[in-house]
Protein backbone atom coordinates (compact mmCIF):
# COMPACT_ATOMS: atom_id res chain seq x y z
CA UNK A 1 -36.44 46.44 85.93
CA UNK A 2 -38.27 47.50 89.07
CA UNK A 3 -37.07 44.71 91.82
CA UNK A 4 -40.44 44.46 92.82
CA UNK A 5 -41.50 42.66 89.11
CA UNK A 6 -38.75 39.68 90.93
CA UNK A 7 -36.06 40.37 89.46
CA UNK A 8 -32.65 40.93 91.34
CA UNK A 9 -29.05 41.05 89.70
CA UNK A 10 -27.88 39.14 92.95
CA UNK A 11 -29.50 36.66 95.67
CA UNK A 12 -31.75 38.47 97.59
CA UNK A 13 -31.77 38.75 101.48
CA UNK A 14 -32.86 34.84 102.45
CA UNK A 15 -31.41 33.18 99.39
CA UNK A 16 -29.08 30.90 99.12
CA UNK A 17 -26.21 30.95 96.63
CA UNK A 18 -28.05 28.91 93.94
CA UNK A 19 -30.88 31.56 94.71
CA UNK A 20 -32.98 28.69 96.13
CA UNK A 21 -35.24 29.87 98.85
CA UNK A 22 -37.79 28.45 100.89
CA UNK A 23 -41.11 28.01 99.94
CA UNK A 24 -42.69 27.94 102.86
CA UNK A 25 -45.99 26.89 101.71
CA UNK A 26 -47.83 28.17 105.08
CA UNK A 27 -46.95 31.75 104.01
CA UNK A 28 -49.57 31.70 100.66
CA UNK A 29 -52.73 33.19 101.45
CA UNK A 30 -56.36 32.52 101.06
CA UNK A 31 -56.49 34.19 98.17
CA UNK A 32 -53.21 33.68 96.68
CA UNK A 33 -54.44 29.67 96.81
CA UNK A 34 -57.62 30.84 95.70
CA UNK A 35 -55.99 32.50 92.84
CA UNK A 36 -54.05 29.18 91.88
CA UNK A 37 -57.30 27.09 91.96
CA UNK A 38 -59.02 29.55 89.77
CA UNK A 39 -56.39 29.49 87.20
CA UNK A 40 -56.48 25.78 87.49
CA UNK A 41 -59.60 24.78 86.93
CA UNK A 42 -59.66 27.27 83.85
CA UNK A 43 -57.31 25.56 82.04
CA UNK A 44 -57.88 22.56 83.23
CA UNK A 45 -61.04 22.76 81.78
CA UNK A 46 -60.27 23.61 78.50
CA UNK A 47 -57.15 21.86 77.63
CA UNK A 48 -58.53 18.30 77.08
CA UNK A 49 -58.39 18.38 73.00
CA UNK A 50 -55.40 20.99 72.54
CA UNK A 51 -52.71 20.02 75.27
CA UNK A 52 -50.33 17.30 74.18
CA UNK A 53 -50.65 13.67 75.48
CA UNK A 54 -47.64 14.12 77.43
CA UNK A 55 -48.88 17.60 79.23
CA UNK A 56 -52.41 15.77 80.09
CA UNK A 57 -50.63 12.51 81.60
CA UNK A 58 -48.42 14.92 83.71
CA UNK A 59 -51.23 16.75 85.04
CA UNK A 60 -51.59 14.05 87.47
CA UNK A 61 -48.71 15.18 89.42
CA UNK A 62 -50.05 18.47 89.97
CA UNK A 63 -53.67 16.42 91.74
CA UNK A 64 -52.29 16.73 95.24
CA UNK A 65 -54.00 16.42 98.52
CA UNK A 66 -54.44 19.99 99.46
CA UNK A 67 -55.57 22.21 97.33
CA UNK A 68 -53.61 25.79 96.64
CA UNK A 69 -50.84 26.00 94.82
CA UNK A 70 -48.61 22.82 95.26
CA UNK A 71 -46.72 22.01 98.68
CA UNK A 72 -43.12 21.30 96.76
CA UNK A 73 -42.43 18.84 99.54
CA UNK A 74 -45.56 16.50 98.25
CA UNK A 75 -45.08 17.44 94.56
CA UNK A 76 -41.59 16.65 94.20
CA UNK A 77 -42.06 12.92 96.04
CA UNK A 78 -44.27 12.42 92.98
CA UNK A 79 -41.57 14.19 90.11
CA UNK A 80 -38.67 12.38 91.50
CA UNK A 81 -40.59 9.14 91.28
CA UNK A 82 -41.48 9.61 87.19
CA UNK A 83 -38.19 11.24 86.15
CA UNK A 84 -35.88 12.29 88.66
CA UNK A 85 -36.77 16.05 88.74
CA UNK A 86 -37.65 18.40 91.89
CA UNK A 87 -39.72 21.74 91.91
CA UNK A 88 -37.73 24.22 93.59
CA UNK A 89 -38.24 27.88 94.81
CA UNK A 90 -36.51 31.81 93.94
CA UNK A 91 -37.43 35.05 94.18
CA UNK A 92 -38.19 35.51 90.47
CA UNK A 93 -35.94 35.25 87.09
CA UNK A 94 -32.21 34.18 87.92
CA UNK A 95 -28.96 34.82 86.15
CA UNK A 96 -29.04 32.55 83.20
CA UNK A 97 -26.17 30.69 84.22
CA UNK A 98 -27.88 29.29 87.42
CA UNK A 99 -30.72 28.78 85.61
CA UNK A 100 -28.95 26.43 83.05
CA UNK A 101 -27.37 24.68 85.88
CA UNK A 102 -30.53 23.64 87.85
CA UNK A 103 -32.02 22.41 84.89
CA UNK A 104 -28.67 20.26 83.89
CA UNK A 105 -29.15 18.63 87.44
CA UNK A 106 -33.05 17.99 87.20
CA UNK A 107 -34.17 20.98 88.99
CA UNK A 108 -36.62 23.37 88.04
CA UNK A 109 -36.84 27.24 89.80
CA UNK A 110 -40.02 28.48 89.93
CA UNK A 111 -40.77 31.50 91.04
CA UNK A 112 -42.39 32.05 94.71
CA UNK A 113 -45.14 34.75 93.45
CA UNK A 114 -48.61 33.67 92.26
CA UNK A 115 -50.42 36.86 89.88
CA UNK A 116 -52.84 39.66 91.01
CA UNK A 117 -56.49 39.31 90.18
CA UNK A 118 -56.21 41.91 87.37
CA UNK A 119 -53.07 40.21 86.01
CA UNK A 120 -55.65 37.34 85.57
CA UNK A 121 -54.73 36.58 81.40
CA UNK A 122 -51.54 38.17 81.18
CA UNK A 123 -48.56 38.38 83.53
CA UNK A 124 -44.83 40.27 82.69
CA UNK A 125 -42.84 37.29 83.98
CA UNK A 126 -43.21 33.82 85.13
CA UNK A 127 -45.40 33.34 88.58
CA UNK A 128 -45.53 29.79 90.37
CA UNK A 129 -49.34 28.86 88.03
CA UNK A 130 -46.77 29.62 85.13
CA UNK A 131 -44.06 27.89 86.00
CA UNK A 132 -45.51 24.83 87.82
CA UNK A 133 -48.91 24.06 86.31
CA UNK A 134 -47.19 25.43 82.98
CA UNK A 135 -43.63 23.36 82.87
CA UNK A 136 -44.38 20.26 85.91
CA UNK A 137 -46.69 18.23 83.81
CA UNK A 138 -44.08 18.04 80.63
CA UNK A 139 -41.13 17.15 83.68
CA UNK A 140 -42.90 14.30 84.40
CA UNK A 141 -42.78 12.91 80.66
CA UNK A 142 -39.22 11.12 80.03
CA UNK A 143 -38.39 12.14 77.01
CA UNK A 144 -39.43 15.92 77.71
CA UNK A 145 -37.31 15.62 81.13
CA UNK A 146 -34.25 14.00 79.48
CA UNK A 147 -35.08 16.78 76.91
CA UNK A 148 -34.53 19.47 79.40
CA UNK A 149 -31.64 18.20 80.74
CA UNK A 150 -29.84 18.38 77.53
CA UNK A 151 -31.12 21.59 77.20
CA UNK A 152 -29.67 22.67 81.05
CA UNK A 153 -26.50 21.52 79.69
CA UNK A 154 -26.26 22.78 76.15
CA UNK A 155 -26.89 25.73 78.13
CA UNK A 156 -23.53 26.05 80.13
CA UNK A 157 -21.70 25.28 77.32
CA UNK A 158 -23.54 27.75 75.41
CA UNK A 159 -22.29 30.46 77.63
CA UNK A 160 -18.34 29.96 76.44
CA UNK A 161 -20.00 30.45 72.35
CA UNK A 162 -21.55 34.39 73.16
CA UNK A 163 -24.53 32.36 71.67
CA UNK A 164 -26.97 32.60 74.59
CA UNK A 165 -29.45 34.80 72.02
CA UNK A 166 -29.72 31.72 69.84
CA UNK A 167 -30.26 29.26 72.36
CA UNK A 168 -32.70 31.10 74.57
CA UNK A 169 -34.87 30.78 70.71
CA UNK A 170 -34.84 27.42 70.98
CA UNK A 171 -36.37 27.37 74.72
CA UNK A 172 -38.61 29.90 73.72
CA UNK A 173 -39.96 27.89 70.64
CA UNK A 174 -40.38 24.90 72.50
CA UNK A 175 -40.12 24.51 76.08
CA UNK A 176 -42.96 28.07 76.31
CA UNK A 177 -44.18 28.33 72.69
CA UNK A 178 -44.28 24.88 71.24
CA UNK A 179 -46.77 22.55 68.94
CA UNK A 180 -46.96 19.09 68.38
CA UNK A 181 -48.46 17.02 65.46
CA UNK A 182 -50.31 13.82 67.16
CA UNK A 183 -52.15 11.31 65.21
CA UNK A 184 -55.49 12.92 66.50
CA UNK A 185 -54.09 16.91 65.22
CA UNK A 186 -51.88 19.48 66.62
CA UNK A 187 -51.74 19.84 69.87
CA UNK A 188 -49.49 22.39 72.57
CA UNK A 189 -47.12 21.41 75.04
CA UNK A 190 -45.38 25.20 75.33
CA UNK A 191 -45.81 26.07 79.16
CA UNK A 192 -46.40 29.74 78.24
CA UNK A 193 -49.44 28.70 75.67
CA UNK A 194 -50.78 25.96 78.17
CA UNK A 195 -50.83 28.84 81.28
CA UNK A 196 -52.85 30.79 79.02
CA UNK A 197 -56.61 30.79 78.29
CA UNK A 198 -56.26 33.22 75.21
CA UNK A 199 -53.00 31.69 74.02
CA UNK A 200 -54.29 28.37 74.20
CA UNK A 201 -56.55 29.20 71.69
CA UNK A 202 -55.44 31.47 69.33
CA UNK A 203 -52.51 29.32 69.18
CA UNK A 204 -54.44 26.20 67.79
CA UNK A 205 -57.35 27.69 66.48
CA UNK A 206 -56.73 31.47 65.18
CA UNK A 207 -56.27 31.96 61.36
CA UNK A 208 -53.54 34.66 62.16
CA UNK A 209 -49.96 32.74 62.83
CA UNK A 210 -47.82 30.75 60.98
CA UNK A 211 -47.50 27.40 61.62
CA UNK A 212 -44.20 25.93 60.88
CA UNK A 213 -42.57 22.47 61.09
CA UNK A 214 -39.73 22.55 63.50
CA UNK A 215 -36.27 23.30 61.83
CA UNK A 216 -33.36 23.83 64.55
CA UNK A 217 -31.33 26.53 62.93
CA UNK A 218 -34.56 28.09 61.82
CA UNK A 219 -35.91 28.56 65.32
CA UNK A 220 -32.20 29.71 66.76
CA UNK A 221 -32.37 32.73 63.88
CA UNK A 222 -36.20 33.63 64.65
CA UNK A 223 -36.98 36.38 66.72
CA UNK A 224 -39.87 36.60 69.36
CA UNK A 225 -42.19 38.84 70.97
CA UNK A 226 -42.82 38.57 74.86
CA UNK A 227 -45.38 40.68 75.60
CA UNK A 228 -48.12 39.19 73.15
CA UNK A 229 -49.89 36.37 71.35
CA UNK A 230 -46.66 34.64 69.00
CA UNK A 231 -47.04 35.01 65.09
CA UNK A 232 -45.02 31.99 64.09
CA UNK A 233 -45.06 28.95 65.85
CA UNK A 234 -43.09 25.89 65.42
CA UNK A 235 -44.52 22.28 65.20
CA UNK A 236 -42.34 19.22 66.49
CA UNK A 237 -43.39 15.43 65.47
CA UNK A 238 -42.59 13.74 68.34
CA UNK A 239 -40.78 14.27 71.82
CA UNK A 240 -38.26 11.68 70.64
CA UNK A 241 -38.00 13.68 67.37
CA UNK A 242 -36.94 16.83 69.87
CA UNK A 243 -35.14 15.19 72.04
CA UNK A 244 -32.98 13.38 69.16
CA UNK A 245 -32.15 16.63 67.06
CA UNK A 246 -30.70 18.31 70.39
CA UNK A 247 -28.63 15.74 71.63
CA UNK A 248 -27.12 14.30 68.11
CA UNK A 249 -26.35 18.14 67.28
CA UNK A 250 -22.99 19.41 67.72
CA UNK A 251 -23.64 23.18 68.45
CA UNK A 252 -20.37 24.52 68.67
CA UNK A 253 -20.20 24.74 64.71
CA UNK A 254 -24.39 25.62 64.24
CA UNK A 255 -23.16 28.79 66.39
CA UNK A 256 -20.49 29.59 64.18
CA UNK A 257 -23.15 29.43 61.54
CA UNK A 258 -25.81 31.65 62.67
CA UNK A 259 -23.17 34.18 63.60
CA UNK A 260 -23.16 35.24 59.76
CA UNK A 261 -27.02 34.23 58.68
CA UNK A 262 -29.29 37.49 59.55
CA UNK A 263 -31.94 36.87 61.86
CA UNK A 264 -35.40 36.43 60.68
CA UNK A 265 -38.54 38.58 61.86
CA UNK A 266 -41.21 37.03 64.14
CA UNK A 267 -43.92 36.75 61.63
CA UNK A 268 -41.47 36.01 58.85
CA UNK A 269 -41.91 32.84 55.96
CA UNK A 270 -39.04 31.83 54.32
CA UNK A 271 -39.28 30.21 51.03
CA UNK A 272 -37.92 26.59 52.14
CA UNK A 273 -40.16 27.07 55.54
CA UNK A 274 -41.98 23.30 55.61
CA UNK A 275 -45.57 24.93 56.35
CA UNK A 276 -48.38 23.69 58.28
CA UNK A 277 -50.38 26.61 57.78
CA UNK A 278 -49.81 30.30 56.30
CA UNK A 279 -51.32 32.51 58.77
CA UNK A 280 -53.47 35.55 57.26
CA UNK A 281 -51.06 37.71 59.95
CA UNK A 282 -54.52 39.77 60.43
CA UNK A 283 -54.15 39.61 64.59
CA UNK A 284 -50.81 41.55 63.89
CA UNK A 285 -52.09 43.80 61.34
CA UNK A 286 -54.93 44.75 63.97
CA UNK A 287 -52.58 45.73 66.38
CA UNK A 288 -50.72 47.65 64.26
């Protein structure tokens, strides 16, 4: 890739060695923060009744005193206060090893980019509405931040297993792509469905997908698509019921495991799949 879509195979010029930068808030434009406040009112809008509990609470954090995208030196005063964890900046992706060890200590890089006004509904990578108004509200939740943590360190240790395929399934699955049941219906908490207007839809509400109750070694053998709407998604109970199944797993055999199971297409029902709903697959089909 093209460095100018952020991404670098070493710090760039300005970084530092965790490939932190500054974000030097002053820098945004009128119409970048324009850009941010127009996203944000969008889905602000139209979440209440499909985001998670947890996402909707955590929205609070993001109700700062300027408006624009977020000043990390306000916003993180307020994270560190719920759950420990700080907001900061790169350049764009990082090596996944870095990434895995901000998250282990409570840190969350977000890129330093906000979208064009004809990337509007759909970006190629992560930009700062993404990855703060996306993953900040579920930081500030607990049980999703203690959730991450594990996940930060599962991570590292992931690295010594040649397993990172799997786990990067399981982030994908949940932490971008996931539902929840709640008493009051299914709800989404995935940062890449709750950043989009079309996703956040379709996800709920479209006839096509799969919906599938949330098996670990299911979701570590399914494949996924990044450049469109998901065909199966995966539905948690609880954040407790996440949190649990990652932390009282012992991975190091699970990878052993999936290295002779076959992996399983992205629009794929197996016959022990616990379903919430069989999807008609008709989005795909139209695509096709």
């Amino acid at each position: 890739m093209a460095n100018d879509l952020h991404v670098y195979d070493k710090p760039p010029e300005g970084a530092n060695a965790d490939w932190t930068i500054p974000q030097n808030w002053d820098a945004f434009t009128a119409a970048e923060h324009k850009m941010w406040d127009r996203l944000f009112a969008r889905q602000s809008e139209m979440l209440p009744g499909r985001a998670a509990d947890a996402f909707l609470r955590g929205l609070d954090v993001l109700k700062l005193s300027k408006p624009g995208i977020p000043d990390y030196c306000e916003l993180n005063q307020r994270l560190m206060r719920a759950t420990g964890w700080q907001v900061v900046a790169v350049p764009g992706l990082v090596p996944d090893e870095v990434f895995f060890d901000h998250l282990a200590n409570r840190r969350f890089p977000a890129g330093n980019f906000i979208r064009q006004p004809e990337q509007l509904d759909y970006l190629q990578e992560p930009d700062v509405f993404h990855d703060v108004f996306g993953h900040v509200p579920m930081l500030a939740d607990p049980v999703f931040a203690d959730y991450m943590v594990a996940y930060g360190k599962g991570g590292l240790r992931s690295l010594g297993f040649d397993a990172l395929d799997h786990l990067a399934r399981l982030y994908w699955y949940t932490v971008e792509f996931g539902l929840i049941q709640q008493a009051d219906g299914l709800r989404i908490y995935g940062a890449g469905i709750v950043s989009s207007y079309g996703e956040s839809i379709f996800a709920l509400e479209d006839n096509s997908p799969n919906r599938i109750k949330f098996d670990l070694l299911r979701v570590m053998r399914t494949r996924y698509r990044i450049d469109d709407f998901q065909q199966n998604y995966f539905v948690i109970g609880s954040l407790d019921e996440l949190l649990r199944t990652t932390a009282e797993t012992d991975f190091a055999p699970l990878y052993g495991q999936l290295e002779h199971l076959p992996d399983i297409a992205i629009a794929d029902i197996l016959d022990d799949d616990k379903l919430l709903h069989r999807g008609t697959q008709a989005y795909a089909l139209n695509k096709a």
